[in-house]
C-alpha atoms as a PDB file:
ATOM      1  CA  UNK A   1      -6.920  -9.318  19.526  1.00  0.00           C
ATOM      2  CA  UNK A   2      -5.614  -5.934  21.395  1.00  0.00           C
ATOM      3  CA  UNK A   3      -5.557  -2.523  19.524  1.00  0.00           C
ATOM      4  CA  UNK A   4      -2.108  -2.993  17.960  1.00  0.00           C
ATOM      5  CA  UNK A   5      -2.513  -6.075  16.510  1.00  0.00           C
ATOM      6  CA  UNK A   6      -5.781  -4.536  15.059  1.00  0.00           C
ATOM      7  CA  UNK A   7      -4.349  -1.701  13.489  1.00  0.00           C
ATOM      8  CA  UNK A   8      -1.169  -3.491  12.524  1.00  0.00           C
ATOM      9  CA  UNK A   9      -4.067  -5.669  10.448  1.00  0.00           C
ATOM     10  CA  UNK A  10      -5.370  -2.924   9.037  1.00  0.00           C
ATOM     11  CA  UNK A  11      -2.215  -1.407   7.853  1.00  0.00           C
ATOM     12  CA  UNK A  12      -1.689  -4.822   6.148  1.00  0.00           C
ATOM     13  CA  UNK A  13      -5.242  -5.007   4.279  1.00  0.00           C
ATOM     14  CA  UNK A  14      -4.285  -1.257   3.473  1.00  0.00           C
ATOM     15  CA  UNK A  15      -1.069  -2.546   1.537  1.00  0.00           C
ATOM     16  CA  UNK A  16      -2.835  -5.609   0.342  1.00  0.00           C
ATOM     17  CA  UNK A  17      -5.535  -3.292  -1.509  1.00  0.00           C
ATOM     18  CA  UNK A  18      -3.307  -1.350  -3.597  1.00  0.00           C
ATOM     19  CA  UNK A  19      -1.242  -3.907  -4.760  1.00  0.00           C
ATOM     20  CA  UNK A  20      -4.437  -5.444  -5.870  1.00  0.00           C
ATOM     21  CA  UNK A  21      -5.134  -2.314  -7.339  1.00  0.00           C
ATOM     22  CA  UNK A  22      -1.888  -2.366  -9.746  1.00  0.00           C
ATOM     23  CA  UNK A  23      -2.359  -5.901 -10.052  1.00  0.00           C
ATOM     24  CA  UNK A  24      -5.802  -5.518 -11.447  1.00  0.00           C
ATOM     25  CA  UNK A  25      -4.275  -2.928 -13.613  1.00  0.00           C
ATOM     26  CA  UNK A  26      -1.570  -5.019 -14.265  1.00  0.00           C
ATOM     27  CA  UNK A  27      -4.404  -7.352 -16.737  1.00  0.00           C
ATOM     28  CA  UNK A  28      -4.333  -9.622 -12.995  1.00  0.00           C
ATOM     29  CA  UNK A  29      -2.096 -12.852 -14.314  1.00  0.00           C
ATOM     30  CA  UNK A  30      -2.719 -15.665 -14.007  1.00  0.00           C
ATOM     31  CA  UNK A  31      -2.408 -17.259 -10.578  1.00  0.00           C
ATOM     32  CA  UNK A  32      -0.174 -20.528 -10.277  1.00  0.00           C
ATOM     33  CA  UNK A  33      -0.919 -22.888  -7.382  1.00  0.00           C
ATOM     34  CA  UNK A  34      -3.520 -22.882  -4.565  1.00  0.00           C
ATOM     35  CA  UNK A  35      -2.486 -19.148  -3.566  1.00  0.00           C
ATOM     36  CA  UNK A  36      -2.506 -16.185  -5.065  1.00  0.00           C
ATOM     37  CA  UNK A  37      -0.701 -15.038  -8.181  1.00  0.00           C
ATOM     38  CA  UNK A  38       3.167 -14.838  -7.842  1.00  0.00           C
ATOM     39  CA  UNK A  39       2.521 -11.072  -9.671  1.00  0.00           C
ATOM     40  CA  UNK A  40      -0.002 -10.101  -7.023  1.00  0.00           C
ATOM     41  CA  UNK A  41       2.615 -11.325  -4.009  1.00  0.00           C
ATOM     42  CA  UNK A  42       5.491  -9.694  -5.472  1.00  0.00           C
ATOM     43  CA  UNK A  43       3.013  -6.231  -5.992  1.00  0.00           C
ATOM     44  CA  UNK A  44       2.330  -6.447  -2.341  1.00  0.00           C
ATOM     45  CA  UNK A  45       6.029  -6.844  -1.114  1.00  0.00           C
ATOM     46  CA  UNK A  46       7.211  -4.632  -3.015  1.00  0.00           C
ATOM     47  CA  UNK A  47       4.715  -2.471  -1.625  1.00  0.00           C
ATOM     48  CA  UNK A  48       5.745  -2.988   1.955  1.00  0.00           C
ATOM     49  CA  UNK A  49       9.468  -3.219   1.478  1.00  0.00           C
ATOM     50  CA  UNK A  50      10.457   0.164  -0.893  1.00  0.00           C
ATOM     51  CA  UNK A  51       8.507   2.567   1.095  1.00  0.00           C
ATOM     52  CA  UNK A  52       9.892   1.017   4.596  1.00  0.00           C
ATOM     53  CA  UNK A  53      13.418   1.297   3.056  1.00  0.00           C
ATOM     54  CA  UNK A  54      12.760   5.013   1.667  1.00  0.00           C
ATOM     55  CA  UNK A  55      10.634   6.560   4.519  1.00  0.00           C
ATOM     56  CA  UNK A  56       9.990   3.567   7.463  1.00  0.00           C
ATOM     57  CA  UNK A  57       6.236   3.229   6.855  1.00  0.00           C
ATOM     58  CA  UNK A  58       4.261   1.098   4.144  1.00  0.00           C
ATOM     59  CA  UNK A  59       1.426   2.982   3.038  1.00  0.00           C
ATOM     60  CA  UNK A  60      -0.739   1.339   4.870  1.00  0.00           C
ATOM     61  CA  UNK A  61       1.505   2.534   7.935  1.00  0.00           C
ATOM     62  CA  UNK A  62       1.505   5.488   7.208  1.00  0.00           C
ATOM     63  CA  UNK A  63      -2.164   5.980   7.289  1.00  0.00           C
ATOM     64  CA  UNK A  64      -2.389   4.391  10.569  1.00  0.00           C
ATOM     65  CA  UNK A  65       0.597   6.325  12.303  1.00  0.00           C
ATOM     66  CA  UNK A  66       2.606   3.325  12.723  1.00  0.00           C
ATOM     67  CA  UNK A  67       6.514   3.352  12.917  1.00  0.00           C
ATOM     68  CA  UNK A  68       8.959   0.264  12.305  1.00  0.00           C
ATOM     69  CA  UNK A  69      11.960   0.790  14.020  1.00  0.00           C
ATOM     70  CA  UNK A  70      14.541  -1.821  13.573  1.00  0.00           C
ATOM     71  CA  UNK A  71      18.006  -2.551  11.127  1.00  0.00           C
ATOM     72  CA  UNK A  72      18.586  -1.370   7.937  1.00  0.00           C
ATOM     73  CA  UNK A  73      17.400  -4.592   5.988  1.00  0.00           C
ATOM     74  CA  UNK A  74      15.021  -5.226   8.008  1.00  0.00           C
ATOM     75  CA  UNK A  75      11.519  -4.956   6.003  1.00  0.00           C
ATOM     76  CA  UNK A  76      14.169  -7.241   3.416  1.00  0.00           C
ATOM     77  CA  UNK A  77      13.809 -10.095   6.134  1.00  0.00           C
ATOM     78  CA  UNK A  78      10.430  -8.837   7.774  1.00  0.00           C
ATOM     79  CA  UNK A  79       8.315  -9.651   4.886  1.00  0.00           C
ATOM     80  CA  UNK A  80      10.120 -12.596   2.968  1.00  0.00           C
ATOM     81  CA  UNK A  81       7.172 -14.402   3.676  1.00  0.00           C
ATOM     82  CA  UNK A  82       5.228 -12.681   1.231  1.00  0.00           C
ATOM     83  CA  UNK A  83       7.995 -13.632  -1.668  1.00  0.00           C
ATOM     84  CA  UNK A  84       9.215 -17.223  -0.921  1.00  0.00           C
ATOM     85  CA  UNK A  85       5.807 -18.801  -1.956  1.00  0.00           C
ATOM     86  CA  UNK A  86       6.437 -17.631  -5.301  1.00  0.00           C
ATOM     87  CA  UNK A  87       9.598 -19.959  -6.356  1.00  0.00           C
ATOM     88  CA  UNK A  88       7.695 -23.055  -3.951  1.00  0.00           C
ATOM     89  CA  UNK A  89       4.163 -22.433  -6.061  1.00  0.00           C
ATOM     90  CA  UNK A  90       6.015 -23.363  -8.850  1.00  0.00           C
ATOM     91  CA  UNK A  91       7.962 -26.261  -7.715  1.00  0.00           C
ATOM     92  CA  UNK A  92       5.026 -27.829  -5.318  1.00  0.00           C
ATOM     93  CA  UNK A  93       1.989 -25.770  -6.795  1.00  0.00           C
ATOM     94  CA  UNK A  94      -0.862 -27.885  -4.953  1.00  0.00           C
ATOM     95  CA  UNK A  95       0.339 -27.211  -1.698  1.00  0.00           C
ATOM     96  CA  UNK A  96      -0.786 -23.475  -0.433  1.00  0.00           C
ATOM     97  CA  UNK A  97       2.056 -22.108   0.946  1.00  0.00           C
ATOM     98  CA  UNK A  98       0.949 -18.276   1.292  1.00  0.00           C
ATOM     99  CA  UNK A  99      -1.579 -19.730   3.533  1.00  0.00           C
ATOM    100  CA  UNK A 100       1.061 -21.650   5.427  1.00  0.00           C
ATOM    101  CA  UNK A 101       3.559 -18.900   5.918  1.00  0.00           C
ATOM    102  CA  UNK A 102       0.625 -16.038   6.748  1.00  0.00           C
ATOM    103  CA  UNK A 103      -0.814 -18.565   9.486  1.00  0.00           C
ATOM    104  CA  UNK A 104       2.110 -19.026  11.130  1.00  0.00           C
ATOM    105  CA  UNK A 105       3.340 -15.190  10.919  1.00  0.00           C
ATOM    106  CA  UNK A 106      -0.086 -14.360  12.288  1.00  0.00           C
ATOM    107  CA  UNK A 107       0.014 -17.379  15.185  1.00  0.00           C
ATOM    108  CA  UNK A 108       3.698 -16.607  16.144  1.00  0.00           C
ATOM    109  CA  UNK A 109       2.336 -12.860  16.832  1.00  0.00           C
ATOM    110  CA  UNK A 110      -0.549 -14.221  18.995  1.00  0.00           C
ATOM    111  CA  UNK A 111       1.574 -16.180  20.785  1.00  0.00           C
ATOM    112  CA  UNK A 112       4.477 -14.055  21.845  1.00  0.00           C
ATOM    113  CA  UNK A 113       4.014 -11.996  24.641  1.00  0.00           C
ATOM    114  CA  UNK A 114       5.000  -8.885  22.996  1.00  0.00           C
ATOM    115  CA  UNK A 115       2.540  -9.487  20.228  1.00  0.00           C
ATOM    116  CA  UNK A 116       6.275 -10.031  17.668  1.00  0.00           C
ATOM    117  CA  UNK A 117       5.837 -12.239  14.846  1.00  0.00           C
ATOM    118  CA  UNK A 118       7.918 -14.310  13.926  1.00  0.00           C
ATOM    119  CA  UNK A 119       9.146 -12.189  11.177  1.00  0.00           C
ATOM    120  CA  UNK A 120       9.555  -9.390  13.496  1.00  0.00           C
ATOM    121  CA  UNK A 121      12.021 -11.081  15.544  1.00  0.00           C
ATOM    122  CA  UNK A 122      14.003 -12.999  12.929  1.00  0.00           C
ATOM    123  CA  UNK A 123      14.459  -9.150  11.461  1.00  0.00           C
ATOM    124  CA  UNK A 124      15.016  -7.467  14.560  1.00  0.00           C
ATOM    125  CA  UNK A 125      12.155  -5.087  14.468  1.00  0.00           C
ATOM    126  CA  UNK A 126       9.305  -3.726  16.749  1.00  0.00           C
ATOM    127  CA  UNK A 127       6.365  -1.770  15.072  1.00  0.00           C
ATOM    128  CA  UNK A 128       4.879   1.026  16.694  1.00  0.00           C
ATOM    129  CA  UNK A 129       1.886   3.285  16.840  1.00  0.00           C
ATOM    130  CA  UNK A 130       3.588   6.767  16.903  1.00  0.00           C
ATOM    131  CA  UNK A 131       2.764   8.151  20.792  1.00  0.00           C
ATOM    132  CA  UNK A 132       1.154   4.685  22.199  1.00  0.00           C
ATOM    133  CA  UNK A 133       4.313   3.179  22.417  1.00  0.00           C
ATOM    134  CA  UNK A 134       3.026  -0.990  21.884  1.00  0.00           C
ATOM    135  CA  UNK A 135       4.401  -3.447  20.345  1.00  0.00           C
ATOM    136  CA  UNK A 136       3.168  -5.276  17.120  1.00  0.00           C
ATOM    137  CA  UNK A 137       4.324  -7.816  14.844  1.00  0.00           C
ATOM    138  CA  UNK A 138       5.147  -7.206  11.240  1.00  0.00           C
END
């Protein structure tokens, strides 16, 4: 894994904490399905999406200096994989779909040459470290 995917990661795990923080302080629902709770995924894209619509940067971005540049509803489409295993954990709940959806996210990025997931491309969006000037999927 190069240095971009790394910190792009990290920037992720960043996000992933807090909302696990409010969800925790949230009295942590219950979960429904093989994944986690629908409460704790919504936490965590709502985390990633308002602050890339408001300023460009996720938290977790922003600690790590890294920029998205791309459309205007972009972090909408970017991170839809974090919200459509909610309705499908209810219709389906014993297969894991967060699982499904994060491996292939995380495969697509490995496998493109740029190091764009697939989630980067359907949105139209590069990530970048400000002043490095790589690539990195979202």
């Amino acid at each position: 894994m190069n240095s971009c995917l790394a910190r792009r990661l990290n920037a992720f795990l960043i996000d992933v904490g807090i909302a696990y923080l409010l969800y925790f302080a949230l009295g942590a629902p219950e979960p429904v399905g093989a994944d986690p709770a629908p409460a704790l995924l919504l936490l965590t894209w709502v985390i990633r999406v308002v602050p890339e619509k408001i300023l460009a940067r996720s938290p977790g971005k922003m600690l790590l200096r890294l920029d998205a540049v791309g459309p205007w509803w972009a972090p909408l489409v970017r991170h839809l994989w974090l919200i459509i295993p909610v309705p499908l954990a209810y219709l389906v709940p014993v297969i894991p779909w967060y699982s499904l959806l994060a491996t292939v996210i995380g495969i697509s990025a490995l496998l493109h040459p740029a190091n764009r997931s697939l989630a980067d491309r359907l949105a139209q969006t590069t990530v970048i470290p400000r002043g490095a000037g790589c690539a990195l999927p979202g």
